[in-house]
C-alpha atoms as a PDB file:
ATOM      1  CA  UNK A   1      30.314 -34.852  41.969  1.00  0.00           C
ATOM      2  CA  UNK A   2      31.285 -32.022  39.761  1.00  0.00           C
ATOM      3  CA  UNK A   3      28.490 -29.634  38.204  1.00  0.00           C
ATOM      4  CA  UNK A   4      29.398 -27.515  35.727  1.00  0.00           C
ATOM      5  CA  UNK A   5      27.953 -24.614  33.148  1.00  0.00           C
ATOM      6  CA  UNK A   6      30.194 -24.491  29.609  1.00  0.00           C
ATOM      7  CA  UNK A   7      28.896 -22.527  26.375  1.00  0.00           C
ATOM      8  CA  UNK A   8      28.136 -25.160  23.956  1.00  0.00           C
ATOM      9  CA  UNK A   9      29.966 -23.277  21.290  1.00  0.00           C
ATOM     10  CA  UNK A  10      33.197 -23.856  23.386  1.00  0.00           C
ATOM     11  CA  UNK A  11      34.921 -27.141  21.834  1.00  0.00           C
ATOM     12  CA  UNK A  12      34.219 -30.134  23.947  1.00  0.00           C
ATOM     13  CA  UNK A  13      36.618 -31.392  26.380  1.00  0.00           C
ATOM     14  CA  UNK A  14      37.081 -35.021  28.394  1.00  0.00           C
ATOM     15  CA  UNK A  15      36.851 -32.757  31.846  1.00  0.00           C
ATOM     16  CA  UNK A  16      33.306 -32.157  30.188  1.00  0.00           C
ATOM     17  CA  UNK A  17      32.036 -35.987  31.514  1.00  0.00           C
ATOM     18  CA  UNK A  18      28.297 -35.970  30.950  1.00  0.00           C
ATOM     19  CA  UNK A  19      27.182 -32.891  28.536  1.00  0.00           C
ATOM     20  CA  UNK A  20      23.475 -32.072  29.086  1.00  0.00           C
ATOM     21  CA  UNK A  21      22.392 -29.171  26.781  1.00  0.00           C
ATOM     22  CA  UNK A  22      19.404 -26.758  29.029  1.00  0.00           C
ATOM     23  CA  UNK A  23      18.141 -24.959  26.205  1.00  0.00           C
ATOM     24  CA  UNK A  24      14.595 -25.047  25.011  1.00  0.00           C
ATOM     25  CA  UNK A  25      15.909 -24.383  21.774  1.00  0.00           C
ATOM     26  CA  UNK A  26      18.460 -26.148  19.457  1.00  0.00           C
ATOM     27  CA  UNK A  27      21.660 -23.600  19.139  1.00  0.00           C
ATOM     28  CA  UNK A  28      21.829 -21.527  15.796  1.00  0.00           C
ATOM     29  CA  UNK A  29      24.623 -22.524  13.455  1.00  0.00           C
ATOM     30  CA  UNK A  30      25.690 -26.119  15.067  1.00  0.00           C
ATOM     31  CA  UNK A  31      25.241 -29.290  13.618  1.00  0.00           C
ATOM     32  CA  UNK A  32      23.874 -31.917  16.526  1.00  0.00           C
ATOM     33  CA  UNK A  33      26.802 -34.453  15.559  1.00  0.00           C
ATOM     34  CA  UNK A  34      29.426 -31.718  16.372  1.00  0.00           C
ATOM     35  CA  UNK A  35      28.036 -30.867  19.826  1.00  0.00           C
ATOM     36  CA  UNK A  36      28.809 -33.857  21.280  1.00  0.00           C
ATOM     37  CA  UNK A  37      26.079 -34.345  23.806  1.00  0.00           C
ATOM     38  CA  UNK A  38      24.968 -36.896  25.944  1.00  0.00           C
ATOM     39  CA  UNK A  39      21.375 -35.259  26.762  1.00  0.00           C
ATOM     40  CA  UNK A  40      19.100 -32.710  25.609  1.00  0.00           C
ATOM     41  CA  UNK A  41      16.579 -31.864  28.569  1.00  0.00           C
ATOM     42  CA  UNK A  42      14.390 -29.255  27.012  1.00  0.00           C
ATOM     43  CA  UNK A  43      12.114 -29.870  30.046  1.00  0.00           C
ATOM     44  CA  UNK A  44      14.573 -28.232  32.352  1.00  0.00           C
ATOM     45  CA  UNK A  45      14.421 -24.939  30.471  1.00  0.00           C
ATOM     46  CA  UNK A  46      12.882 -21.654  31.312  1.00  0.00           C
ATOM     47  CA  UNK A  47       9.104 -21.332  29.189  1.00  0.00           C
ATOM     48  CA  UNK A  48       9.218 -19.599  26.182  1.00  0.00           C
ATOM     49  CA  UNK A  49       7.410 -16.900  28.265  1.00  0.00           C
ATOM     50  CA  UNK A  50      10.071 -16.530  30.859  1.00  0.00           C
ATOM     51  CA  UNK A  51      12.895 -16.461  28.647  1.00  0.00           C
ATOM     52  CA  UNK A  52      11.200 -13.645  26.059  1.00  0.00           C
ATOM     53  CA  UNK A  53      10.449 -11.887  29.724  1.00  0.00           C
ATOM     54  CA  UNK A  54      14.260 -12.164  30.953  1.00  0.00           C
ATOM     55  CA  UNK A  55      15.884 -11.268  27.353  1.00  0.00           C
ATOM     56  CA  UNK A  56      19.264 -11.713  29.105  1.00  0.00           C
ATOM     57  CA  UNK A  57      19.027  -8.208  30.855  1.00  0.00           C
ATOM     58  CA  UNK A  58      21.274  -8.605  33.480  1.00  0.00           C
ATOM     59  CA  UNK A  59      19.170  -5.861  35.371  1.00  0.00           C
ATOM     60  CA  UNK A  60      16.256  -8.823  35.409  1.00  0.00           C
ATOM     61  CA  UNK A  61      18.652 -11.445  36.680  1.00  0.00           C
ATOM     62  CA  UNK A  62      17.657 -11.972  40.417  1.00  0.00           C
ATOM     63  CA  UNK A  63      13.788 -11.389  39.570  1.00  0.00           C
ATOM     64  CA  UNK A  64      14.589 -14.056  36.490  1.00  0.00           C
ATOM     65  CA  UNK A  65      16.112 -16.682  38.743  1.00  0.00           C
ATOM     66  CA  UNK A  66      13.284 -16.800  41.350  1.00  0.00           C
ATOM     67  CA  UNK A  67      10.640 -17.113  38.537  1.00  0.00           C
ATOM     68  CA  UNK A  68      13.312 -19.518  37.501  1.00  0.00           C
ATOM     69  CA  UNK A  69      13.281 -21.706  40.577  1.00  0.00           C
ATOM     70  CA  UNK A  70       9.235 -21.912  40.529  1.00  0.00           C
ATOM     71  CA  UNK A  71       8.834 -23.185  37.376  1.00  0.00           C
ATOM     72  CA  UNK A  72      11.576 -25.992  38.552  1.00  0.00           C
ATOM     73  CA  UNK A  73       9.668 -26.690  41.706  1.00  0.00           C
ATOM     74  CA  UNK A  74       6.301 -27.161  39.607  1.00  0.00           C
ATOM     75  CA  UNK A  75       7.990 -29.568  37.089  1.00  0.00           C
ATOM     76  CA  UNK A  76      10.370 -32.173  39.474  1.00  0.00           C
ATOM     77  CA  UNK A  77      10.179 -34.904  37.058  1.00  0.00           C
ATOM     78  CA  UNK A  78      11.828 -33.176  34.353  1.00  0.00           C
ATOM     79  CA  UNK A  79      14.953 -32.740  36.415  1.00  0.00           C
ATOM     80  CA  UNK A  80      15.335 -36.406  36.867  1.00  0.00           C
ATOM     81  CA  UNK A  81      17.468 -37.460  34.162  1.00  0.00           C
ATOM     82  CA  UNK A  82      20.192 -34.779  35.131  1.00  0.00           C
ATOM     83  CA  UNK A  83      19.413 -35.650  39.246  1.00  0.00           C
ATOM     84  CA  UNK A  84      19.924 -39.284  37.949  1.00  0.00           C
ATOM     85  CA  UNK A  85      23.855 -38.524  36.575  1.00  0.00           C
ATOM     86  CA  UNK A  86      24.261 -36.271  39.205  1.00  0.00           C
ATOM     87  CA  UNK A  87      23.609 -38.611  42.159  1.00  0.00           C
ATOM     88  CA  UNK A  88      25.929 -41.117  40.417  1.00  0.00           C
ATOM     89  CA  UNK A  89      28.765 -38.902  41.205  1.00  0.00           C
ATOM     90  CA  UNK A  90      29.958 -38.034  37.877  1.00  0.00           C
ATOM     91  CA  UNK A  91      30.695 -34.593  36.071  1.00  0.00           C
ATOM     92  CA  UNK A  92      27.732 -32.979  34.482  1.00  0.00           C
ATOM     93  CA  UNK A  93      28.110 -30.093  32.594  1.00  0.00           C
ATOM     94  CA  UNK A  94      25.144 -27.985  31.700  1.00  0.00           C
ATOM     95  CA  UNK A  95      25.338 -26.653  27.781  1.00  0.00           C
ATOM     96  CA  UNK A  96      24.222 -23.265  27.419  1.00  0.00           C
ATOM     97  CA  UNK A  97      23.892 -21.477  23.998  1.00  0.00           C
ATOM     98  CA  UNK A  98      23.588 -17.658  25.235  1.00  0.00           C
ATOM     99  CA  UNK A  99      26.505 -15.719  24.743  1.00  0.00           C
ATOM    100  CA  UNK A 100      26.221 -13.629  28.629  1.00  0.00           C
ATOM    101  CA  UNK A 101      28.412 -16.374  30.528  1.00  0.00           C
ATOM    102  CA  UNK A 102      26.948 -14.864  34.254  1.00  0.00           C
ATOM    103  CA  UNK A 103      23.264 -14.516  32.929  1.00  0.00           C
ATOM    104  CA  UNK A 104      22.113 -17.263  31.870  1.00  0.00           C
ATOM    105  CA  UNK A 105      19.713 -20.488  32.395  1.00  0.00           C
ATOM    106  CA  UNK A 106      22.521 -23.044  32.699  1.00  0.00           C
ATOM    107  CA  UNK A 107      23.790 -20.721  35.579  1.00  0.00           C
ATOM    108  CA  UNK A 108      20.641 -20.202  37.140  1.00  0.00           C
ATOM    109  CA  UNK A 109      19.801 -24.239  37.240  1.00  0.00           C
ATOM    110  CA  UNK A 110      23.363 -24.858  38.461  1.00  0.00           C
ATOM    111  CA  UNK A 111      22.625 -22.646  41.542  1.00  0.00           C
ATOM    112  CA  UNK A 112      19.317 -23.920  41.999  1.00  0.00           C
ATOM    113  CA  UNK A 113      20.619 -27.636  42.023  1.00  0.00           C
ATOM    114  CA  UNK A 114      23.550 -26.727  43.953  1.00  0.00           C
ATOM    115  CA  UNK A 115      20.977 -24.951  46.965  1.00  0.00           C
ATOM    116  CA  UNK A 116      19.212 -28.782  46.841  1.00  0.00           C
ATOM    117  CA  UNK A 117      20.346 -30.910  49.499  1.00  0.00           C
END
C-alpha cells in the first residue's frame, strides 16, 4: 500500500492509482472532468470552522493537526471509503487544492492514517 498527498492542480499521473480529493470545497478554476478523480470525500475534511481557524499559518500547524485528528476520531465512518481502498493494497493519493505543499489537510490526514495501525 502506497499513500500519497499530490496538489490537484498538478496533472494527473498513472503512479496516481486511486485519486481521492480531501477538500470540503470544490477547487477554484478546475473543471470536475479534468481532475480526474475517483472520490470526493468531503466528510474527511477539516469543518469550515477549523479550516477558517488554521488559515494555512504554518505557525498554527501542530495545534491545527491535533484539532485535526479529533474531529477524525469523532467522525470514523467518513473515513471508510478511503480505509476501504487503502486496505485493498492499492495507491491512494489524497488531492489537495491549497497551494502550502507541508501545511495542509491532505498532509495532516496522511499522517494521521499513517499513525493507525
Amino acid at each position: 500500500m502506497a499513500l500519497r498527498i499530490k496538489r490537484i492542480y498538478e496533472p494527473p499521473s498513472p503512479d496516481d492509482g486511486c485519486r481521492i480529493l480531501v477538500d470540503r470545497l470544490w477547487p477554484r478554476g478546475l473543471k470536475k472532468g479534468d481532475a480526474q478523480v475517483d472520490l470526493w470525500l468531503r466528510e474527511v475534511a477539516p469543518s469550515a470552522e477549523l479550516r477558517r481557524w488554521f488559515g494555512h499559518d504554518p505557525a498554527k500547524w501542530e495545534e491545527f493537526t491535533q484539532r485535526y485528528s479529533r474531529e477524525l476520531a469523532q467522525s470514523p465512518e467518513a473515513l471508510q471509503p478511503l480505509l476501504q481502498e487503502v486496505r485493498q493494497g492499492k495507491t491512494v493519493t489524497l488531492l489537495f487544492a491549497a497551494r502550502d505543499t507541508v501545511h495542509n489537510n491532505a498532509a495532516a490526514l496522511k499522517a494521521y492514517l499513517d499513525a493507525r495501525p
